[in-house]
PDB file of N, CA and C in Angstrom:
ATOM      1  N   UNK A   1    -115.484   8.584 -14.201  1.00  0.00           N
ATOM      2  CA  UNK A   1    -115.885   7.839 -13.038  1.00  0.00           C
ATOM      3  C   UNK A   1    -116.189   6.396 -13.410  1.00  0.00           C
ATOM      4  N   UNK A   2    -116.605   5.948 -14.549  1.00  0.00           N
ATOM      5  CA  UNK A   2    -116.763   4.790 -14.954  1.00  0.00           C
ATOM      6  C   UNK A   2    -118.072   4.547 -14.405  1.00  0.00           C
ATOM      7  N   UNK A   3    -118.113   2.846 -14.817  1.00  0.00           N
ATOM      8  CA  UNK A   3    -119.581   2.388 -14.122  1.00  0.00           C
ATOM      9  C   UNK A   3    -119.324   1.266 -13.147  1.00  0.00           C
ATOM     10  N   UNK A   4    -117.663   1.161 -12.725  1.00  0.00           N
ATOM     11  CA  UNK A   4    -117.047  -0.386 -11.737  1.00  0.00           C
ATOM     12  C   UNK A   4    -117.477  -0.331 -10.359  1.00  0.00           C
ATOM     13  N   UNK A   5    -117.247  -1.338  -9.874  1.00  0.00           N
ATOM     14  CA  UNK A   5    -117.486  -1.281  -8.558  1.00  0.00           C
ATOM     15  C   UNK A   5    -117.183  -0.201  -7.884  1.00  0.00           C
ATOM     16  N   UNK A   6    -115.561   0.870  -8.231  1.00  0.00           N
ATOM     17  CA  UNK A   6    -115.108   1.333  -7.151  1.00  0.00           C
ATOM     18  C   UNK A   6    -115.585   3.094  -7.602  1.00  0.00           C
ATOM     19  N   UNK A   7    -116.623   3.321  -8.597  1.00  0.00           N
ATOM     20  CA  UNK A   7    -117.032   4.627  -8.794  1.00  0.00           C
ATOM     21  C   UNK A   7    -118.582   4.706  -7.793  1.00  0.00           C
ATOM     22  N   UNK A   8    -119.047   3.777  -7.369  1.00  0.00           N
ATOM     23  CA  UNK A   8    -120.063   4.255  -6.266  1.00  0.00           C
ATOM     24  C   UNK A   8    -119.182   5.019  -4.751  1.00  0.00           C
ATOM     25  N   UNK A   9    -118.043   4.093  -4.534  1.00  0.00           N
ATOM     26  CA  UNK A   9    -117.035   3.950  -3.720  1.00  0.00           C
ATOM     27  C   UNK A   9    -116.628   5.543  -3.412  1.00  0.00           C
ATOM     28  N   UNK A  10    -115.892   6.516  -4.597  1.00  0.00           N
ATOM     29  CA  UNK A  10    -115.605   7.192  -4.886  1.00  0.00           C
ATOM     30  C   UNK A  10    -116.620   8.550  -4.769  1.00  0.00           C
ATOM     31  N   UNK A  11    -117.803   8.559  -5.227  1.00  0.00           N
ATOM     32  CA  UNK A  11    -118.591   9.389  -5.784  1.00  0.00           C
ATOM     33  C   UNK A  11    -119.421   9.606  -4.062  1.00  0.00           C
ATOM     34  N   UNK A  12    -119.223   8.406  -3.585  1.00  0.00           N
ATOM     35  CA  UNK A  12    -119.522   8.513  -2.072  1.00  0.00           C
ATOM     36  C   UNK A  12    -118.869   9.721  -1.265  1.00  0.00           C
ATOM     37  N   UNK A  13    -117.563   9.556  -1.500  1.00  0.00           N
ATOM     38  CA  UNK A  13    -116.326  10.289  -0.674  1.00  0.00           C
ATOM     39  C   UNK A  13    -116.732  11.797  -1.580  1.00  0.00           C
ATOM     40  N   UNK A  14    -117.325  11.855  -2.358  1.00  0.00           N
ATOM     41  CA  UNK A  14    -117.274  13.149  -3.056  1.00  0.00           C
ATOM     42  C   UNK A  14    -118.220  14.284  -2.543  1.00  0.00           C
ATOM     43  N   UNK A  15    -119.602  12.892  -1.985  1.00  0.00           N
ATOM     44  CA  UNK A  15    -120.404  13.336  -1.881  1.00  0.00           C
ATOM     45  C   UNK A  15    -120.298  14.146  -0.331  1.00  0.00           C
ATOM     46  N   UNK A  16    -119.483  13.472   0.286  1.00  0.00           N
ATOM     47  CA  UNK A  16    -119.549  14.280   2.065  1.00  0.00           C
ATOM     48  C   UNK A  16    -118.181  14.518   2.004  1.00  0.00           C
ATOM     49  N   UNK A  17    -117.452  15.211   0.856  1.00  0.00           N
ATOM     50  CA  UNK A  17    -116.889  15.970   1.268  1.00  0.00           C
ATOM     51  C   UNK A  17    -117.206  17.550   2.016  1.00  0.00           C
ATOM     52  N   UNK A  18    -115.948  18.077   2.669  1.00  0.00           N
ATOM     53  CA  UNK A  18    -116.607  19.344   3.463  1.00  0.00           C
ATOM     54  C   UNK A  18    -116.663  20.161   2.036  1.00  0.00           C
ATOM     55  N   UNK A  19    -117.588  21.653   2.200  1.00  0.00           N
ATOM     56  CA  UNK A  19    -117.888  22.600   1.213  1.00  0.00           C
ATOM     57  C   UNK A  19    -115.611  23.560   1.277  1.00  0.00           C
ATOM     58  N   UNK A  20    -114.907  23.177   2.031  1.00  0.00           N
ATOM     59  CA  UNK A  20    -113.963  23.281   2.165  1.00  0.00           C
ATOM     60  C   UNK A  20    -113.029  23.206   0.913  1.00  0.00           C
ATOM     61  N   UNK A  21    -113.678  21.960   0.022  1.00  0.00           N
ATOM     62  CA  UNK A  21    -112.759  21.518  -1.170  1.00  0.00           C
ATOM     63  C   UNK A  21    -113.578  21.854  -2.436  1.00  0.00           C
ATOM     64  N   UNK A  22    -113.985  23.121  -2.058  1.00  0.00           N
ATOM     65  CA  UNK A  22    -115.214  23.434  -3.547  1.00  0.00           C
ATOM     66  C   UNK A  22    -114.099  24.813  -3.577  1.00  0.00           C
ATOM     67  N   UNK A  23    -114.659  25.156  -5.012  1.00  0.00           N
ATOM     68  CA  UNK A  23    -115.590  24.557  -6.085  1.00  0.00           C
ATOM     69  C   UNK A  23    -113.944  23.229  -6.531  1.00  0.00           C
ATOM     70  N   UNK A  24    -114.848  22.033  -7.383  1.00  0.00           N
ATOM     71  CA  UNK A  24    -113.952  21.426  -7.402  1.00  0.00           C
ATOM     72  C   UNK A  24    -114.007  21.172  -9.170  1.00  0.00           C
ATOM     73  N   UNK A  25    -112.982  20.709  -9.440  1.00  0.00           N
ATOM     74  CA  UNK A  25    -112.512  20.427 -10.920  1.00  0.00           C
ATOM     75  C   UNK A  25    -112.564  19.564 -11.540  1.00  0.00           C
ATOM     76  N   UNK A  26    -113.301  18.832 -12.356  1.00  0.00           N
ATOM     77  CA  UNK A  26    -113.472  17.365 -13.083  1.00  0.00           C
ATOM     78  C   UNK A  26    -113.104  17.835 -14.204  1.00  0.00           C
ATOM     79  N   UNK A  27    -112.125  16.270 -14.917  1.00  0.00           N
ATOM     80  CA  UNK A  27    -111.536  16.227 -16.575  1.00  0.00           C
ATOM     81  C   UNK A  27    -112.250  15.124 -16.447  1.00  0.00           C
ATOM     82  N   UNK A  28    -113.061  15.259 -17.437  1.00  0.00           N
ATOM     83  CA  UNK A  28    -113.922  13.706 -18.245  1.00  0.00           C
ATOM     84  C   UNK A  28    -113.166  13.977 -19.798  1.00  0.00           C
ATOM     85  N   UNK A  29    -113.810  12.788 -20.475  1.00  0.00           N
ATOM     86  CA  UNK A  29    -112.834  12.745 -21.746  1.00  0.00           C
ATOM     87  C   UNK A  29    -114.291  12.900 -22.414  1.00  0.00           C
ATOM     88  N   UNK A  30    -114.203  13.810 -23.539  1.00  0.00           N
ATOM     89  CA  UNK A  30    -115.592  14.016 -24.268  1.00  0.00           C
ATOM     90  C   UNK A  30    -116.349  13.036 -24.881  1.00  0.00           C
ATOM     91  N   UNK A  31    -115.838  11.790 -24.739  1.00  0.00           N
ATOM     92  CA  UNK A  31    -116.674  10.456 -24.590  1.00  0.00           C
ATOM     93  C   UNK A  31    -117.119   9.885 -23.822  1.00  0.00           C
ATOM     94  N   UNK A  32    -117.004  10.467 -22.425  1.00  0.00           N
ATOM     95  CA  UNK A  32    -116.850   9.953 -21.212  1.00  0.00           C
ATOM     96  C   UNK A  32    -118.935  10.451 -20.807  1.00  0.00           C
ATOM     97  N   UNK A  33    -119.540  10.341 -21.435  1.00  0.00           N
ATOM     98  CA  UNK A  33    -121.231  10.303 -21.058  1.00  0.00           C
ATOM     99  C   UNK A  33    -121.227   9.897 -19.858  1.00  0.00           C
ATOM    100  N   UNK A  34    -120.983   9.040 -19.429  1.00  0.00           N
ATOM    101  CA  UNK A  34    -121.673   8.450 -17.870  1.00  0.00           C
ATOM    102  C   UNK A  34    -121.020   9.235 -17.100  1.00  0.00           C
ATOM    103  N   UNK A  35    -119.570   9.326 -16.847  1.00  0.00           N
ATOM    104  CA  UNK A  35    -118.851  10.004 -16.067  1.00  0.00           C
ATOM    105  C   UNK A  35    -119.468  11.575 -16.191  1.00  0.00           C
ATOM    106  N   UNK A  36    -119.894  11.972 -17.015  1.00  0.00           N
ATOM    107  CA  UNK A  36    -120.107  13.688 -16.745  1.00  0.00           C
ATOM    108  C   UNK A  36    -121.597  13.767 -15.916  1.00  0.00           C
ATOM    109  N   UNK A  37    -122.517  12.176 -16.519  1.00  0.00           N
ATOM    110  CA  UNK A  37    -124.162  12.827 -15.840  1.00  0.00           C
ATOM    111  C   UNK A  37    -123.328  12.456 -14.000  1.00  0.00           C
ATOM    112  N   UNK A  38    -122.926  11.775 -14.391  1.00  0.00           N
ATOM    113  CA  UNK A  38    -122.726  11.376 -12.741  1.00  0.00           C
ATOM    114  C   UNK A  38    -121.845  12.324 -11.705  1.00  0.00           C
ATOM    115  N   UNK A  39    -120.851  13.276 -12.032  1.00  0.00           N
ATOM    116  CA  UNK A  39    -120.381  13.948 -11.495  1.00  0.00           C
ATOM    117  C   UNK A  39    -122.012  15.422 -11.620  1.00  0.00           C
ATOM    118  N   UNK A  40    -122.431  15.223 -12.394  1.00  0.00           N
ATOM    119  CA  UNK A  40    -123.357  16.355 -12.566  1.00  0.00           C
ATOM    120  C   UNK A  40    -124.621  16.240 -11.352  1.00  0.00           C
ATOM    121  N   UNK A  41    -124.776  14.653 -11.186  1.00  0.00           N
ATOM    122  CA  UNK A  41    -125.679  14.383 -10.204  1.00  0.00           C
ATOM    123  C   UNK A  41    -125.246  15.316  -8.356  1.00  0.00           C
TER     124      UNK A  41
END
């Protein structure tokens, strides 16, 4: 997800998605720290 402008953007649309598109699937790269707390949030 990064930390750019367009991952608040994103993480928005994630957030109100309908329960329709669950359970859903994230690839972070095992360096990817920010991107995993933040999908975890």
């Amino acid at each position: 997800m990064g930390s750019g402008g367009h991952t608040m953007e994103m993480l928005e649309l994630l957030k109100n998605l309908d329960n329709r598109y669950s359970p859903r699937c994230y690839i972070v790269a095992d360096t990817d720290h920010m991107s995993k707390d933040k999908v975890r949030e």
